[in-house]
Protein backbone atom coordinates (compact mmCIF):
# COMPACT_ATOMS: atom_id res chain seq x y z
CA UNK A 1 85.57 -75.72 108.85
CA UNK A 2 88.13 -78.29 109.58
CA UNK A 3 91.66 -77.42 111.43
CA UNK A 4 93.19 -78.98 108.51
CA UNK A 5 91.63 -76.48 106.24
CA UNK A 6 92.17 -73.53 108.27
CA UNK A 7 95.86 -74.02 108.77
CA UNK A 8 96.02 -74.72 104.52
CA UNK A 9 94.24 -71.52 103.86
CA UNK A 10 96.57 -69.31 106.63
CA UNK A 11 99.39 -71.03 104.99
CA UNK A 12 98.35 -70.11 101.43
CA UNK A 13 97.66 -66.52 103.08
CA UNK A 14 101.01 -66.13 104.85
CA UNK A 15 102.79 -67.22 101.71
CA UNK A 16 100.95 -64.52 99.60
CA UNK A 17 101.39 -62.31 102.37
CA UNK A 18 105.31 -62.19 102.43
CA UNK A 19 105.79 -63.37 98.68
CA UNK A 20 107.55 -59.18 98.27
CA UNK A 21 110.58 -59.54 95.68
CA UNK A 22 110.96 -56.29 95.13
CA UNK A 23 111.38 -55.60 99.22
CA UNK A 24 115.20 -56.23 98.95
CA UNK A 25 115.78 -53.59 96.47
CA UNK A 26 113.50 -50.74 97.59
CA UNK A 27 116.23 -48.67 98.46
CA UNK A 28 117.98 -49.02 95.14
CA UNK A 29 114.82 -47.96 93.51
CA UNK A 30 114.82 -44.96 94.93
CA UNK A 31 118.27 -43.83 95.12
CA UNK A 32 118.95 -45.32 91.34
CA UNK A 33 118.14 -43.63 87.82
CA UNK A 34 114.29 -44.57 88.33
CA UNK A 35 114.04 -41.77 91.17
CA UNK A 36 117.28 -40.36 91.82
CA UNK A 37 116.57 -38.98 95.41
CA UNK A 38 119.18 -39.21 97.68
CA UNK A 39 119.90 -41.52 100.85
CA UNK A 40 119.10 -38.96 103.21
CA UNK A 41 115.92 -37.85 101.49
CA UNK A 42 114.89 -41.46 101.79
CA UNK A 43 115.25 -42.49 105.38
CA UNK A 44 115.23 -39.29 106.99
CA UNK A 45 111.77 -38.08 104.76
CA UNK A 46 109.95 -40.66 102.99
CA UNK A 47 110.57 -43.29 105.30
CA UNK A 48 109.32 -41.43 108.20
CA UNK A 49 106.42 -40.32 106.05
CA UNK A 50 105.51 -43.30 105.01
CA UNK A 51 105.74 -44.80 108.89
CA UNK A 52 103.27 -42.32 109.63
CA UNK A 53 100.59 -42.34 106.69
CA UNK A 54 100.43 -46.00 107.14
CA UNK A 55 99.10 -45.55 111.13
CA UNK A 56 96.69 -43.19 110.13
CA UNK A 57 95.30 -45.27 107.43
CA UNK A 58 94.86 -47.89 110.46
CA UNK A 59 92.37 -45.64 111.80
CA UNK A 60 90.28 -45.46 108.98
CA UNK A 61 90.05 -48.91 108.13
CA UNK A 62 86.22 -50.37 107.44
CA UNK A 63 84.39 -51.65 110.50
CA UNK A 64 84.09 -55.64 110.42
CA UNK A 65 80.59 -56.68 110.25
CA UNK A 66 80.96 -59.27 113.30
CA UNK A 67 83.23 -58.99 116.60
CA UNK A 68 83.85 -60.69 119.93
CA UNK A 69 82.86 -57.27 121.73
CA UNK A 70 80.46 -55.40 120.06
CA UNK A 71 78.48 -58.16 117.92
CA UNK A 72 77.08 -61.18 120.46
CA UNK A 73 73.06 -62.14 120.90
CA UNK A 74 71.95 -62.00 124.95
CA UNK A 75 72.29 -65.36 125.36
CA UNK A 76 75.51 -65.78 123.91
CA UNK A 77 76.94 -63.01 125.77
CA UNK A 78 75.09 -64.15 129.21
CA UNK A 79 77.19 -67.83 128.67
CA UNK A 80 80.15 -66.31 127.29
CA UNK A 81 80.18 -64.04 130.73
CA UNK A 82 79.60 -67.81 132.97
CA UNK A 83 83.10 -69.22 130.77
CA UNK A 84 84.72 -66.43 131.68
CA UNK A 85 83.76 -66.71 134.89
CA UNK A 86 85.15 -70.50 135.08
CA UNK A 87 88.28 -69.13 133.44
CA UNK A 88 88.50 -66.27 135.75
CA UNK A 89 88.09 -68.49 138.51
CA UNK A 90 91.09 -71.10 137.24
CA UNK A 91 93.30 -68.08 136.43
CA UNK A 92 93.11 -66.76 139.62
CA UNK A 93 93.49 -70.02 141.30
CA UNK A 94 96.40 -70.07 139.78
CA UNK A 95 97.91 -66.88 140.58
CA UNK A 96 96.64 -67.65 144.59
CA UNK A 97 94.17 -64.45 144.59
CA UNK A 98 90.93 -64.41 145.27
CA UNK A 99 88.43 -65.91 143.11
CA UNK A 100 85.56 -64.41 145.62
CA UNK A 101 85.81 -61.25 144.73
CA UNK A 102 86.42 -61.82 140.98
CA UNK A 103 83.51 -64.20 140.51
CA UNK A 104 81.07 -61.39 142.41
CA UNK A 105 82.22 -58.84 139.76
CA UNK A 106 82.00 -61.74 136.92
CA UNK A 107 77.88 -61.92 138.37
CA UNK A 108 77.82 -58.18 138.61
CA UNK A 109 78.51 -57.54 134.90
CA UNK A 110 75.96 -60.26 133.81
CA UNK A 111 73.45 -58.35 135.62
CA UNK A 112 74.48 -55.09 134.66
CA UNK A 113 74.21 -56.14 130.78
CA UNK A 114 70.49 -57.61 131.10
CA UNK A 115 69.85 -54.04 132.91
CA UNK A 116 71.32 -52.07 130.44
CA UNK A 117 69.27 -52.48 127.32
CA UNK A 118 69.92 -49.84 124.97
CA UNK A 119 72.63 -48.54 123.05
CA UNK A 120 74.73 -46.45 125.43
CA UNK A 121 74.26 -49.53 127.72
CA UNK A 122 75.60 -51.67 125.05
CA UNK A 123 78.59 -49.73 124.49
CA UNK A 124 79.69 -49.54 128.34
CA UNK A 125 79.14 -52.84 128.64
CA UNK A 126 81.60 -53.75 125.45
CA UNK A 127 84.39 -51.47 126.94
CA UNK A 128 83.73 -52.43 130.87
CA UNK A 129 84.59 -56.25 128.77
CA UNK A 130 86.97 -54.87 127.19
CA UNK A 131 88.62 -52.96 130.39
CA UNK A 132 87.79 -56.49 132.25
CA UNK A 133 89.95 -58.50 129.99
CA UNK A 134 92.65 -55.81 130.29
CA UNK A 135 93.15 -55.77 133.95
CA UNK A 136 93.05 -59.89 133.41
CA UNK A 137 95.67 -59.50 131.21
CA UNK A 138 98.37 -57.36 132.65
CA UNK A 139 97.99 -57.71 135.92
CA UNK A 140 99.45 -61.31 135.82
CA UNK A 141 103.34 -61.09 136.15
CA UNK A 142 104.41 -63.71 133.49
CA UNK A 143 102.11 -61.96 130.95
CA UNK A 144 103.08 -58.32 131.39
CA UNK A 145 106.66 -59.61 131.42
CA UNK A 146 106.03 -61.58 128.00
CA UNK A 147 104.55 -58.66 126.75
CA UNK A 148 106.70 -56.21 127.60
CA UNK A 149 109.65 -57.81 125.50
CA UNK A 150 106.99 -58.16 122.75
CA UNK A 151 106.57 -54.55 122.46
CA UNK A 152 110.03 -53.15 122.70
CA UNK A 153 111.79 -56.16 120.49
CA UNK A 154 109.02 -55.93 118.34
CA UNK A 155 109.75 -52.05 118.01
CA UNK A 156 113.92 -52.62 117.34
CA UNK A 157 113.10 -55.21 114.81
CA UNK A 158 110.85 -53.41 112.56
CA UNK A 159 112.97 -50.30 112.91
CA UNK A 160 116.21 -52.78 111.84
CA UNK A 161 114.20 -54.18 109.28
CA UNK A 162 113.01 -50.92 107.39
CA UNK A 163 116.48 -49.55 107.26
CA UNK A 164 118.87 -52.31 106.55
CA UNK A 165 118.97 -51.70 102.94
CA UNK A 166 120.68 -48.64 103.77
CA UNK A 167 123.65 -50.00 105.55
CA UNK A 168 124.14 -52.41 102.82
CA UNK A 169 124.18 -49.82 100.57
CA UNK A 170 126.58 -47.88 102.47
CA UNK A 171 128.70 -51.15 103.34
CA UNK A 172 128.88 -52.19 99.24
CA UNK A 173 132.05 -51.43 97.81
CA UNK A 174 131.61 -50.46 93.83
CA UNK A 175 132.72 -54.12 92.66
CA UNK A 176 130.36 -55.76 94.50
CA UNK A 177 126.93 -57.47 93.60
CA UNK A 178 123.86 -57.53 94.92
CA UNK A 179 122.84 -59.60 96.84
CA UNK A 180 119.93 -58.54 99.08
CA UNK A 181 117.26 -60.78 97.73
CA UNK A 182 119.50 -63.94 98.28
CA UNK A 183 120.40 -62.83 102.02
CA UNK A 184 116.43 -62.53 102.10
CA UNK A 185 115.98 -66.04 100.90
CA UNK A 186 118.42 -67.81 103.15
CA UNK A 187 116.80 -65.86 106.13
CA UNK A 188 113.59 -66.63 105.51
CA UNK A 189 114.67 -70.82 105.84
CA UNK A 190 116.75 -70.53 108.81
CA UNK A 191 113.92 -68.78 110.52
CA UNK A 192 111.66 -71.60 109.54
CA UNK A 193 113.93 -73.86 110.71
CA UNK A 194 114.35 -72.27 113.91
CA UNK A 195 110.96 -71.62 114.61
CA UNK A 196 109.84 -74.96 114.17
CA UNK A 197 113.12 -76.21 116.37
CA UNK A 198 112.15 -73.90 119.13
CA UNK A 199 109.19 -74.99 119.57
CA UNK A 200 109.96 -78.80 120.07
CA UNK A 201 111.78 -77.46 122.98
CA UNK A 202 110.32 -78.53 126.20
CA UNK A 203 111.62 -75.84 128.17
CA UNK A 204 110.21 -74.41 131.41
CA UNK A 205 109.61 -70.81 129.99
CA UNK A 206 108.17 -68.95 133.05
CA UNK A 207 111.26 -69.91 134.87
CA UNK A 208 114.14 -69.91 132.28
CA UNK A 209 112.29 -67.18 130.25
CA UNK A 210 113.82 -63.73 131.37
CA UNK A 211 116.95 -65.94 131.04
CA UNK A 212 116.80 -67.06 127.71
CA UNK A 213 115.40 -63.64 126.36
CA UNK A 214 117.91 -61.85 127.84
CA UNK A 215 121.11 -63.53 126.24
CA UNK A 216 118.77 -63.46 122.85
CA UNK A 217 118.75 -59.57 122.79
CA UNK A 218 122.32 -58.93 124.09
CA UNK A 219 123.18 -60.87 121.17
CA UNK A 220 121.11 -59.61 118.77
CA UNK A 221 122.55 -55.90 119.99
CA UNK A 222 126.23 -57.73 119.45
CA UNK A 223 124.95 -58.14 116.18
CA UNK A 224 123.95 -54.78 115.00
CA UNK A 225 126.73 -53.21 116.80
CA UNK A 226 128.45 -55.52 114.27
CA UNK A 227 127.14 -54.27 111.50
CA UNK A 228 127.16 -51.19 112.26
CA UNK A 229 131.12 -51.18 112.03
CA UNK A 230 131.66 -53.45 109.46
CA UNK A 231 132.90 -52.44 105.83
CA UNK A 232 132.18 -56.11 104.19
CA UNK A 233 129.13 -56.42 102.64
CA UNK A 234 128.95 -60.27 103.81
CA UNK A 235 129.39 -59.73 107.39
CA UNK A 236 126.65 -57.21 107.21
CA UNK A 237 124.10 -59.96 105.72
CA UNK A 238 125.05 -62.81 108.20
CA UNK A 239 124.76 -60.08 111.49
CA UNK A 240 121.25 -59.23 109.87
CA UNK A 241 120.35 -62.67 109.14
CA UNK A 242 121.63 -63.76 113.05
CA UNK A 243 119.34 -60.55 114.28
CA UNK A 244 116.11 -61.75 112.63
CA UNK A 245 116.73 -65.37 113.29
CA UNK A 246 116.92 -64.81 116.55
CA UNK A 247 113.94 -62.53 117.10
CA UNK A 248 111.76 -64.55 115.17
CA UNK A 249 112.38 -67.71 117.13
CA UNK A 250 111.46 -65.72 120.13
CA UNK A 251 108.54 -64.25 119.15
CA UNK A 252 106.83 -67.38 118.80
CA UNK A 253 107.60 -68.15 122.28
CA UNK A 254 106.27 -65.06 123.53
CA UNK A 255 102.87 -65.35 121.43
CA UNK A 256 102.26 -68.83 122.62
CA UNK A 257 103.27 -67.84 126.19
CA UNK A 258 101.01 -64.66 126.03
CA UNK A 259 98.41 -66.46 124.70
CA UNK A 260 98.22 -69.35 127.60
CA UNK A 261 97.30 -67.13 129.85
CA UNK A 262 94.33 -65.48 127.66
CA UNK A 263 90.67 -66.56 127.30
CA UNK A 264 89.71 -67.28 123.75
CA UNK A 265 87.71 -64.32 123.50
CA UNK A 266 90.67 -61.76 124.26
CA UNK A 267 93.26 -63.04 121.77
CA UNK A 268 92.78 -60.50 118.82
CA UNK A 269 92.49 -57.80 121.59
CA UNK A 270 95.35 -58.19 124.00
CA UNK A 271 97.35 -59.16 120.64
CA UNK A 272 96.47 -55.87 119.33
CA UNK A 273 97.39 -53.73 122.66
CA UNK A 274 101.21 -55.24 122.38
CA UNK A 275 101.29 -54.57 118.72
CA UNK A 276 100.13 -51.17 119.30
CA UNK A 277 102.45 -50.26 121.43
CA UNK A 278 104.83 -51.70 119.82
CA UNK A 279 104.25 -49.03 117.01
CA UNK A 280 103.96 -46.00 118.52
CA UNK A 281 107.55 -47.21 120.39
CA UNK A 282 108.99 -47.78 116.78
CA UNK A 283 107.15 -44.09 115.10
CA UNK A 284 108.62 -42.55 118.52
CA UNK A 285 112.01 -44.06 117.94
CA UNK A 286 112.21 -43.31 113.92
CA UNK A 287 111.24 -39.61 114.75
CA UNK A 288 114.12 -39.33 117.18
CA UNK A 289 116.83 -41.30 115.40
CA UNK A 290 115.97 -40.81 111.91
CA UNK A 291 113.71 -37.33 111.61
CA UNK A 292 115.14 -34.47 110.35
CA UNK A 293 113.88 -32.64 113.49
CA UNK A 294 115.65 -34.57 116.35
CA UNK A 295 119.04 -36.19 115.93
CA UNK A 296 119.13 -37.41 112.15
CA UNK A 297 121.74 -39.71 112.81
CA UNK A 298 123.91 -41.19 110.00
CA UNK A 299 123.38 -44.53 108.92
CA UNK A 300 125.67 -46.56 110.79
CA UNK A 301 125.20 -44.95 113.94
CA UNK A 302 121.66 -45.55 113.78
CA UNK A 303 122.64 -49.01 113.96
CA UNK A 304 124.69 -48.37 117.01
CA UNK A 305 121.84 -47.03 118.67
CA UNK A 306 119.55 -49.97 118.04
CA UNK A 307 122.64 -52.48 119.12
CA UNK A 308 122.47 -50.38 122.14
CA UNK A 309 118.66 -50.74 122.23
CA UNK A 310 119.00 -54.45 122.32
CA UNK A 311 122.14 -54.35 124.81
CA UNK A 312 119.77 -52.66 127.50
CA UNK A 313 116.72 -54.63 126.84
CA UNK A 314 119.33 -57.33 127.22
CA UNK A 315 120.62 -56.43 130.20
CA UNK A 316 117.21 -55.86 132.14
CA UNK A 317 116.06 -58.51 131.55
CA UNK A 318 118.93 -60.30 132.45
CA UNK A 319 118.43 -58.56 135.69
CA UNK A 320 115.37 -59.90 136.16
CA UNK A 321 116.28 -63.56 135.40
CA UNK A 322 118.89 -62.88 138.58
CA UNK A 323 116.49 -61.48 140.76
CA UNK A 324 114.10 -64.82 140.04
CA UNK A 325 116.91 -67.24 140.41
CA UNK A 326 118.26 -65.50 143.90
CA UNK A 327 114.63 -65.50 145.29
CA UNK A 328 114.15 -69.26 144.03
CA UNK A 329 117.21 -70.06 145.58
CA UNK A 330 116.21 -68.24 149.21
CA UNK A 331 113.01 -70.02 149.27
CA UNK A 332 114.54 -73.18 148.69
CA UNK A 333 112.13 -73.75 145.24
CA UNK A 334 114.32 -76.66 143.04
CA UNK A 335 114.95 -75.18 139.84
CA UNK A 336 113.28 -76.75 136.77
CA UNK A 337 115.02 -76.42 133.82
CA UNK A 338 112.04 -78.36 131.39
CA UNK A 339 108.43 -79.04 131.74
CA UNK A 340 107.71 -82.15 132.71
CA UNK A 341 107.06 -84.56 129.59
CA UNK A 342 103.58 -86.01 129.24
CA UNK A 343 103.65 -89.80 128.70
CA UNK A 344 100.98 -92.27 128.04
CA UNK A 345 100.16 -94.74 130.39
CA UNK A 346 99.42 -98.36 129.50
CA UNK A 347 96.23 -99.22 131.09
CA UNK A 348 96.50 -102.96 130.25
């Protein structure tokens, strides 16, 4: 299949995907004449509910009839193990460890898997890959620090997200219209727009990154904070709009960072570990902030806590940015604000 058609078909799909019109007025449904329940029924008990139903539905999702892991011929897993050796090999290089050691266990496992032939074999050998690409993963700095934001922004955002219908609610006077779907609209192209800005910057993300992430979150916390404290229904939509924005454009630096530092074979997988973290932070958070059994916090100072979620992320990261730049400095290492540009040379 051609990249032209792949990228028109996950087009089509993501259009489908987030094509929701009735998203922006959830709330209303069920706090209006159609259901009547309260706003405390809804995000402190169906909301929650709902959070958790959907996880355990993940688990019992069908099993896909091919995989990287658990569905590969002999031969395709014996050259798929010499790649990743190459890859290993490069990674480490670049990282200055030892590609000895790494290339011995990279022989080891090929071994192991012609030795083991049956199924319990089969299945140790699938997780020892799995466990391999793990340690590959996380144990580089730049990609447990990419993936650490990606987990706890990814957990404020969708908690944000789920419950901002309720502060507009509560931020509406009884003249005012609705306008949810609109601020939805207008989001949705500014985050296009920023997305595809972002990403014609040539900046020198493992250097600037921490920085730039940093002053992102403390002012997406500004933001909520913000809205947390606001009674005008307008300033509520443009602190949500600046909060989402902002996260979105980041995100796709983190996935394409994450994902430089991956083999091919580990994208779905590694991809999956931050995700799933990033939703047992979010059920861990909506139980404490929003449950009935912990805190139950009021609307608006929900919001406070998640604008104080976002300050701290903020700020340690910022702290990490100065720790970089002060050991840069000491070692006399120029800073590099952007990669360098590629140009074509004439050979003529």
């Amino acid at each position: 299949m051609s990249y032209t058609r792949i990228s028109l078909l996950l087009c089509v799909f993501g259009f489908f995907k987030e094509f929701r019109p009735s998203d922006p007025f959830s709330v209303e449904y069920f706090t209006g004449q159609w259901m009547n329940f309260t706003k405390e029924q809804v995000y402190q008990e169906i909301f929650p509910v709902g959070l958790v139903l959907a996880t355990i539905w993940a688990f019992f999702l069908p099993p896909v009839s091919q995989s990287i892991y658990f569905h590969r011929s002999k031969t395709s897993e014996c050259a798929e193990e010499c790649l990743q050796s190459q890859q290993t090999i490069q990674i480490k290089a670049e990282r200055c460890i030892d590609e000895s050691s790494q290339t011995q266990l990279k022989i080891q496992t090929v071994k192991e898997s012609d030795a083991n032939r049956g199924t319990f074999g089969k299945i140790k050998n699938v997780y020892r890959s799995m466990w391999r690409d793990f340690l590959l993963a996380y144990s580089n700095p730049d990609q447990l620090k990419w993936s650490v934001w990606w987990a706890f922004a990814t957990c404020g955002y969708f908690q944000v997200c789920n419950y901002i219908q309720f502060l507009w609610k509560n931020s509406m006077e009884e003249s005012d219209n609705v306008y949810n779907g609109l601020a939805e609209a207008v989001l949705t192209v500014i985050v296009a727009l920023s997305m595809f800005g972002i990403g014609k910057l040539n900046l020198n993300w493992s250097v600037v990154g921490e920085a730039v992430l940093s002053v992102f979150a403390l002012i997406q916390g500004a933001a909520l904070i913000v809205a947390s404290q606001t009674q005008n229904i307008w300033c509520s939509y443009i602190s949500y709009i600046t909060f989402v924005a902002l996260y979105q454009a980041m995100i796709t630096v983190v996935s394409s960072e994450v994902a430089k530092n991956l083999s091919d074979e580990s994208y779905g997988f590694i991809f999956g570990i931050n995700m799933l973290v990033a939703l047992l932070l979010q059920s861990l958070l909506a139980f404490a902030v929003t449950g009935n059994c912990v805190f139950a916090l009021s609307i608006r100072l929900q919001y406070v806590v998640y604008g104080g979620y976002f300050m701290i992320l903020g700020t340690v990261f910022m702290a990490m940015a100065i720790r970089i730049m002060v050991q840069q400095s000491k070692h006399g290492i120029h800073f590099k604000l952007w990669q360098p540009s590629f140009v074509a040379v004439d050979r003529n």
